[in-house]
C-alpha atoms as a PDB file:
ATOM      1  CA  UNK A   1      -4.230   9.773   6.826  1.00  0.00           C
ATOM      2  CA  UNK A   2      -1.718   7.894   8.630  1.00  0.00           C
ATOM      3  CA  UNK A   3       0.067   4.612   8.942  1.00  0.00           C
ATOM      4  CA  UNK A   4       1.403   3.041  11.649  1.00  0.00           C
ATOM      5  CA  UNK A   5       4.238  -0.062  12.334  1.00  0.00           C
ATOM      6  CA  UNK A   6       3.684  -2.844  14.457  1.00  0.00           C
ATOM      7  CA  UNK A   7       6.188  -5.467  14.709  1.00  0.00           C
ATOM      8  CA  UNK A   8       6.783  -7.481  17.359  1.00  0.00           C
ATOM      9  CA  UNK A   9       8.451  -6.323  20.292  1.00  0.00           C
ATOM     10  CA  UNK A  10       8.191  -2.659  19.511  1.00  0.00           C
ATOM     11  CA  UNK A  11       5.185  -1.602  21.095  1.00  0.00           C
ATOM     12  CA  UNK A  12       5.847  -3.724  24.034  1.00  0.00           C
ATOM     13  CA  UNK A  13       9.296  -1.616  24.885  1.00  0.00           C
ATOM     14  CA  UNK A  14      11.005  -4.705  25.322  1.00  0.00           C
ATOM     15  CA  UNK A  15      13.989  -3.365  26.300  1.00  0.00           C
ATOM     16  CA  UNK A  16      16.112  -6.757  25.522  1.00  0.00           C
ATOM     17  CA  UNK A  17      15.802  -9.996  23.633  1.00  0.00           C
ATOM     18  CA  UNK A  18      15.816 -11.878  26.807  1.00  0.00           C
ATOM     19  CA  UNK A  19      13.847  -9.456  29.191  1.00  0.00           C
ATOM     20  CA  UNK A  20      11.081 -11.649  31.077  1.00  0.00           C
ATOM     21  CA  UNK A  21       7.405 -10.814  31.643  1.00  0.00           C
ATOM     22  CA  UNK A  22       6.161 -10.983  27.859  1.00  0.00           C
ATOM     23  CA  UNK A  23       3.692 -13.169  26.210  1.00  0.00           C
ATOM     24  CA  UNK A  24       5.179 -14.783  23.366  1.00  0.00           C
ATOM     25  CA  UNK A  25       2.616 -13.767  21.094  1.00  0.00           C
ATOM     26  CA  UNK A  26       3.332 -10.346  21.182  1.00  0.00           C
ATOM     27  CA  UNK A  27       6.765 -10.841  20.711  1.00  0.00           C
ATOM     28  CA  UNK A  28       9.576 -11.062  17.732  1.00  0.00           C
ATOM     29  CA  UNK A  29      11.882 -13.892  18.959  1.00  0.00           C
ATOM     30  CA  UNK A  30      15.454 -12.601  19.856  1.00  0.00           C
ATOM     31  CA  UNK A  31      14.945  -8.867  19.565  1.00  0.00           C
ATOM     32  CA  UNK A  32      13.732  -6.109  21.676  1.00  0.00           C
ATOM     33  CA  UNK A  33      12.519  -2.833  20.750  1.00  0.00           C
ATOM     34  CA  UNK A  34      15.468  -1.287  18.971  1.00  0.00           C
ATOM     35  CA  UNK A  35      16.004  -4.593  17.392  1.00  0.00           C
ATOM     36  CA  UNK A  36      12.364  -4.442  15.912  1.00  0.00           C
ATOM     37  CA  UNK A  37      13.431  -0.751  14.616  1.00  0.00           C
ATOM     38  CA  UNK A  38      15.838  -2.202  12.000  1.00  0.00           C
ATOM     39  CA  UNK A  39      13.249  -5.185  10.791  1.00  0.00           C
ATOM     40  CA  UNK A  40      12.649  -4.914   6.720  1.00  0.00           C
ATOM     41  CA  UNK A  41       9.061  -3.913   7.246  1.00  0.00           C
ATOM     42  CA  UNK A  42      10.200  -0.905   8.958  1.00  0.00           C
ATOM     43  CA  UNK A  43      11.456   0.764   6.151  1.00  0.00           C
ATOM     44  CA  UNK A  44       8.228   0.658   3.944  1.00  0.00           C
ATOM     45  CA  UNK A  45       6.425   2.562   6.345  1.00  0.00           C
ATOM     46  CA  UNK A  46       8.122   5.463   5.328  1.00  0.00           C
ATOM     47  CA  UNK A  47       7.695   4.911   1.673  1.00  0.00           C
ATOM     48  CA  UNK A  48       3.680   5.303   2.490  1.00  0.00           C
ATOM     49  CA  UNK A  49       4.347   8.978   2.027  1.00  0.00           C
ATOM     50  CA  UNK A  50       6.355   8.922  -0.377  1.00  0.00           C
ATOM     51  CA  UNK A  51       4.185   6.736  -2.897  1.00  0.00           C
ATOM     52  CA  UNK A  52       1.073   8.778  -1.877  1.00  0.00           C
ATOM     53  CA  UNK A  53       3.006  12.450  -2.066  1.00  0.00           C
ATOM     54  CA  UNK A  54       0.960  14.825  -4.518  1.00  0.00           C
ATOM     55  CA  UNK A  55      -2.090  12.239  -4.799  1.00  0.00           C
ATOM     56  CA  UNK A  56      -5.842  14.063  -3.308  1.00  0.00           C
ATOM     57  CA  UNK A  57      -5.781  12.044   0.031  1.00  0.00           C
ATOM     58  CA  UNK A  58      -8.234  13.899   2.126  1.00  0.00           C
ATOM     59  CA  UNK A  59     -11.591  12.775   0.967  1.00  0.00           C
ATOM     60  CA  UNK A  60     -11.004   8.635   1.274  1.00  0.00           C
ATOM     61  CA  UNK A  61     -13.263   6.498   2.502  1.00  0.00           C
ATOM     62  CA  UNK A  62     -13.482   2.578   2.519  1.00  0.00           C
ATOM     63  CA  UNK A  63     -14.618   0.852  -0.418  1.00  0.00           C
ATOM     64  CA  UNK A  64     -15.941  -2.737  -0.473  1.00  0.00           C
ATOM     65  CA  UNK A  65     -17.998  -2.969  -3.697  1.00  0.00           C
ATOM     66  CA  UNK A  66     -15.295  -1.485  -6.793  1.00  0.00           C
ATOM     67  CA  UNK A  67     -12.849  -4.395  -6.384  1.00  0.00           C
ATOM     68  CA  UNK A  68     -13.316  -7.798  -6.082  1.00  0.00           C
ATOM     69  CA  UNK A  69      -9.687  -8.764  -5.535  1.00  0.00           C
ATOM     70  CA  UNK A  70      -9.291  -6.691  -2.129  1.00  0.00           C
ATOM     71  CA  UNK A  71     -10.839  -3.266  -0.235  1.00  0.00           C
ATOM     72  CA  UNK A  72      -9.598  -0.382  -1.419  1.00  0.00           C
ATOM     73  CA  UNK A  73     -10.141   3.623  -0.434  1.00  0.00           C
ATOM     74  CA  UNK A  74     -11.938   5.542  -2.626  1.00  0.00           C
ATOM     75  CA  UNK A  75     -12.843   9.287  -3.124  1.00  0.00           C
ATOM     76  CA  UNK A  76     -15.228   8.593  -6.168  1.00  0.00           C
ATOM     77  CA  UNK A  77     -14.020   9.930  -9.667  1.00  0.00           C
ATOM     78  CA  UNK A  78     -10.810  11.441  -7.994  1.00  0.00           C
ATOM     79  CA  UNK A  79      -8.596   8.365  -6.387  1.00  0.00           C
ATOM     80  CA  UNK A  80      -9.292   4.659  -5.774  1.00  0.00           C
ATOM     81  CA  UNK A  81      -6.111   2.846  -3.883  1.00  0.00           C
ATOM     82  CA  UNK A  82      -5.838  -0.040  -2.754  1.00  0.00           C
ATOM     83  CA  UNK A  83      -3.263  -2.881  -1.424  1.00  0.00           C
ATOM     84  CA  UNK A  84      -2.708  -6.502  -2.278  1.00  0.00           C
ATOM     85  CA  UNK A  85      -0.540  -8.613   0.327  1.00  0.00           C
ATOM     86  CA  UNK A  86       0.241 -11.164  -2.237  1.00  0.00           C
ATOM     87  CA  UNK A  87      -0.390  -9.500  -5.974  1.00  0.00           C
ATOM     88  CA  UNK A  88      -2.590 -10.749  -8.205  1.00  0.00           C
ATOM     89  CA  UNK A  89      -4.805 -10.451 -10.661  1.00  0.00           C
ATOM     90  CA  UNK A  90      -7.057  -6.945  -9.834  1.00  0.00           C
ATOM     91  CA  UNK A  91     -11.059  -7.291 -11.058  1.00  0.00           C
ATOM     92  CA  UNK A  92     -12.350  -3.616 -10.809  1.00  0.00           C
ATOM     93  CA  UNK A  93     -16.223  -3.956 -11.454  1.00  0.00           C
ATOM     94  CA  UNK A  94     -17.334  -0.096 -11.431  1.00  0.00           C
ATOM     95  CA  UNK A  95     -20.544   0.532 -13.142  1.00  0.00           C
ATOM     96  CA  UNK A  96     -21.018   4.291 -11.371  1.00  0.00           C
ATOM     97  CA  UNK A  97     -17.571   5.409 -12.817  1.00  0.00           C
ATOM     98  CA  UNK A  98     -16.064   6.258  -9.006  1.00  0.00           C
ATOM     99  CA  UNK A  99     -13.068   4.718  -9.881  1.00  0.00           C
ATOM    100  CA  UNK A 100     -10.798   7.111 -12.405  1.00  0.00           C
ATOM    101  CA  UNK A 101      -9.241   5.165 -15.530  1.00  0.00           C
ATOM    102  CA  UNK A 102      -5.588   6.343 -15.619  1.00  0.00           C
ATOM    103  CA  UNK A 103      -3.872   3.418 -13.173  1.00  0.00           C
ATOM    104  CA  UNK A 104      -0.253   2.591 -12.062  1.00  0.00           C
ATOM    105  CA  UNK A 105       0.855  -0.354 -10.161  1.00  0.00           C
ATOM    106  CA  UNK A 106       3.191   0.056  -7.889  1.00  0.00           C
ATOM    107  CA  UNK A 107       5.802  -1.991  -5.698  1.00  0.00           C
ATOM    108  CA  UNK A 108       5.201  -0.892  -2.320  1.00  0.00           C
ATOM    109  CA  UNK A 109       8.435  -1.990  -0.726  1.00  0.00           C
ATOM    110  CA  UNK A 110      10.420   0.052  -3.636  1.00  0.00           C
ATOM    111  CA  UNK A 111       7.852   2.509  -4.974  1.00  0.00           C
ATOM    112  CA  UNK A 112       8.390   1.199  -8.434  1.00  0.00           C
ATOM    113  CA  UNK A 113       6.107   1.629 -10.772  1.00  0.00           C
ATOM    114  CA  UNK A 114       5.226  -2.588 -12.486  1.00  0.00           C
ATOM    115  CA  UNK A 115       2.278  -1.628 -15.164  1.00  0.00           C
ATOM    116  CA  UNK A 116       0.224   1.564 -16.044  1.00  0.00           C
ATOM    117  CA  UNK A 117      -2.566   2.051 -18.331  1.00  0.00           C
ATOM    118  CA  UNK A 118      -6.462   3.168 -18.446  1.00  0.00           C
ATOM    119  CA  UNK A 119      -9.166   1.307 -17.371  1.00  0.00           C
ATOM    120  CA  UNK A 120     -12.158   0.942 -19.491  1.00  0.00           C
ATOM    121  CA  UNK A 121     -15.539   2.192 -18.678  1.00  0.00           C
ATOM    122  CA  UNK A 122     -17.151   0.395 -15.969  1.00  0.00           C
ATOM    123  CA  UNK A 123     -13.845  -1.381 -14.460  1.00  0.00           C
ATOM    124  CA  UNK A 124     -11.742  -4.224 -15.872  1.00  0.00           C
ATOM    125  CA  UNK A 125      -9.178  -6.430 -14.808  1.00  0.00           C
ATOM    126  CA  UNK A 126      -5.600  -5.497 -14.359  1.00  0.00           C
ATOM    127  CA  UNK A 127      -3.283  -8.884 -14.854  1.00  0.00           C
ATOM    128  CA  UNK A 128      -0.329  -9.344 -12.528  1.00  0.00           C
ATOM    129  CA  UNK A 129       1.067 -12.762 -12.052  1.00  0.00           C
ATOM    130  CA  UNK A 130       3.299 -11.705  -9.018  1.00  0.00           C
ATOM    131  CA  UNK A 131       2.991 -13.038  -5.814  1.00  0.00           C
ATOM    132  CA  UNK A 132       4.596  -9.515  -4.533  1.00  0.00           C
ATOM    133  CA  UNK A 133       2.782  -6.937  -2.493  1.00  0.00           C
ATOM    134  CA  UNK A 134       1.339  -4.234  -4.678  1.00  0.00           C
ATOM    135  CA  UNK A 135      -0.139  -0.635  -4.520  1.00  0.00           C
ATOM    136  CA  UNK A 136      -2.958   0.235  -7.302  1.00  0.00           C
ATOM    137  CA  UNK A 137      -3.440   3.813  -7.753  1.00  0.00           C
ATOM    138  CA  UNK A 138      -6.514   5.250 -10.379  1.00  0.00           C
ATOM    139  CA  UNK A 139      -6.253   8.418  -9.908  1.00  0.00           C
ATOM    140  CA  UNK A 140      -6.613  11.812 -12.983  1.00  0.00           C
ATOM    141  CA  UNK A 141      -3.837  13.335 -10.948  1.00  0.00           C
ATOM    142  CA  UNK A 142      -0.469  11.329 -12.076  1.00  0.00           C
ATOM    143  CA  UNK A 143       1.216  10.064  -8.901  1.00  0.00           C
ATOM    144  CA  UNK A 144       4.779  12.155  -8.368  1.00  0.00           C
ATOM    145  CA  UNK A 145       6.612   8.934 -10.047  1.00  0.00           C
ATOM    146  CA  UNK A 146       9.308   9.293 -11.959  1.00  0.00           C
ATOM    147  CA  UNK A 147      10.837   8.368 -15.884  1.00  0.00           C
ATOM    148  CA  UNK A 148      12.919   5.134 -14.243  1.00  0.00           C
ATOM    149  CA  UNK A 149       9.661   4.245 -12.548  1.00  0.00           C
ATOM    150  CA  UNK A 150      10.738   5.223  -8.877  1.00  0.00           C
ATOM    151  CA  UNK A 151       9.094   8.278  -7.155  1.00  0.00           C
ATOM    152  CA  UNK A 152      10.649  11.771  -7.179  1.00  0.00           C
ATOM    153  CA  UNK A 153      12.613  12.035  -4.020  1.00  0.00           C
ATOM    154  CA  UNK A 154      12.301  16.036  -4.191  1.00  0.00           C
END
């Protein structure tokens, strides 16, 4: 599994700020390629692998149906994931039991960890009244997070 960033101006090679021949679409106003190297989002990329280091990975597939708050990936019983832009509340409704209990919500632009716990049987709703991006991770296998709720930089 991989991830890839996107911001504006970077996969154009736009060399400068001011270098012609570019829709404006496609572009991040005043910066060129290096520029677009140093925005905040660039940096989160990286923590991808970091978050997900340890977790069982290679069996994930898309998953519509378990959440009702956003898509996830899901290899059922071992790991559901999945990503909210803008938090929120997380409605799990998983009547086949593809979705392990043990969860932790995580920060995704830090890696800390905001709330653990189990789910019940069959799902449940995981309250979070942040309007932050978050990371949910059910999963047997504990994620490689650490006491002071960052991960393990090891």
């Amino acid at each position: 599994m991989g991830v890839a960033y996107g911001a504006g101006s970077l996969w154009q090679w736009r060399i400068r700020a001011d270098e012609p021949g570019f829709h404006r679409y496609f572009l991040a106003e005043g910066a060129g390629w290096q520029d677009a190297l140093d925005f905040e989002g660039s940096r989160y990329v990286g923590l991808v692998g970091q978050i997900l280091a340890g977790l069982p990975t290679a069996n994930l597939q898309p998953s519509w149906d378990l959440c009702l708050t956003t898509r996830g990936l899901v290899d059922p019983g071992v790991l559901f994931l999945g990503y909210a832009e803008h938090g929120g509340r997380w409605d799990i409704r998983d009547a086949e039991g593809h979705v392990p209990a043990p969860y932790w919500l995580l920060d995704p632009r830090t890696g800390s960890v905001v709330a653990r716990g189990r789910l019940e049987p069959g799902g449940g709703v995981i309250e979070d009244d942040s309007a932050e991006p978050r990371v949910l991770i059910c999963c047997e296998t504990a994620p490689q997070i650490t006491a002071d709720g960052g991960w393990s930089r090891g």
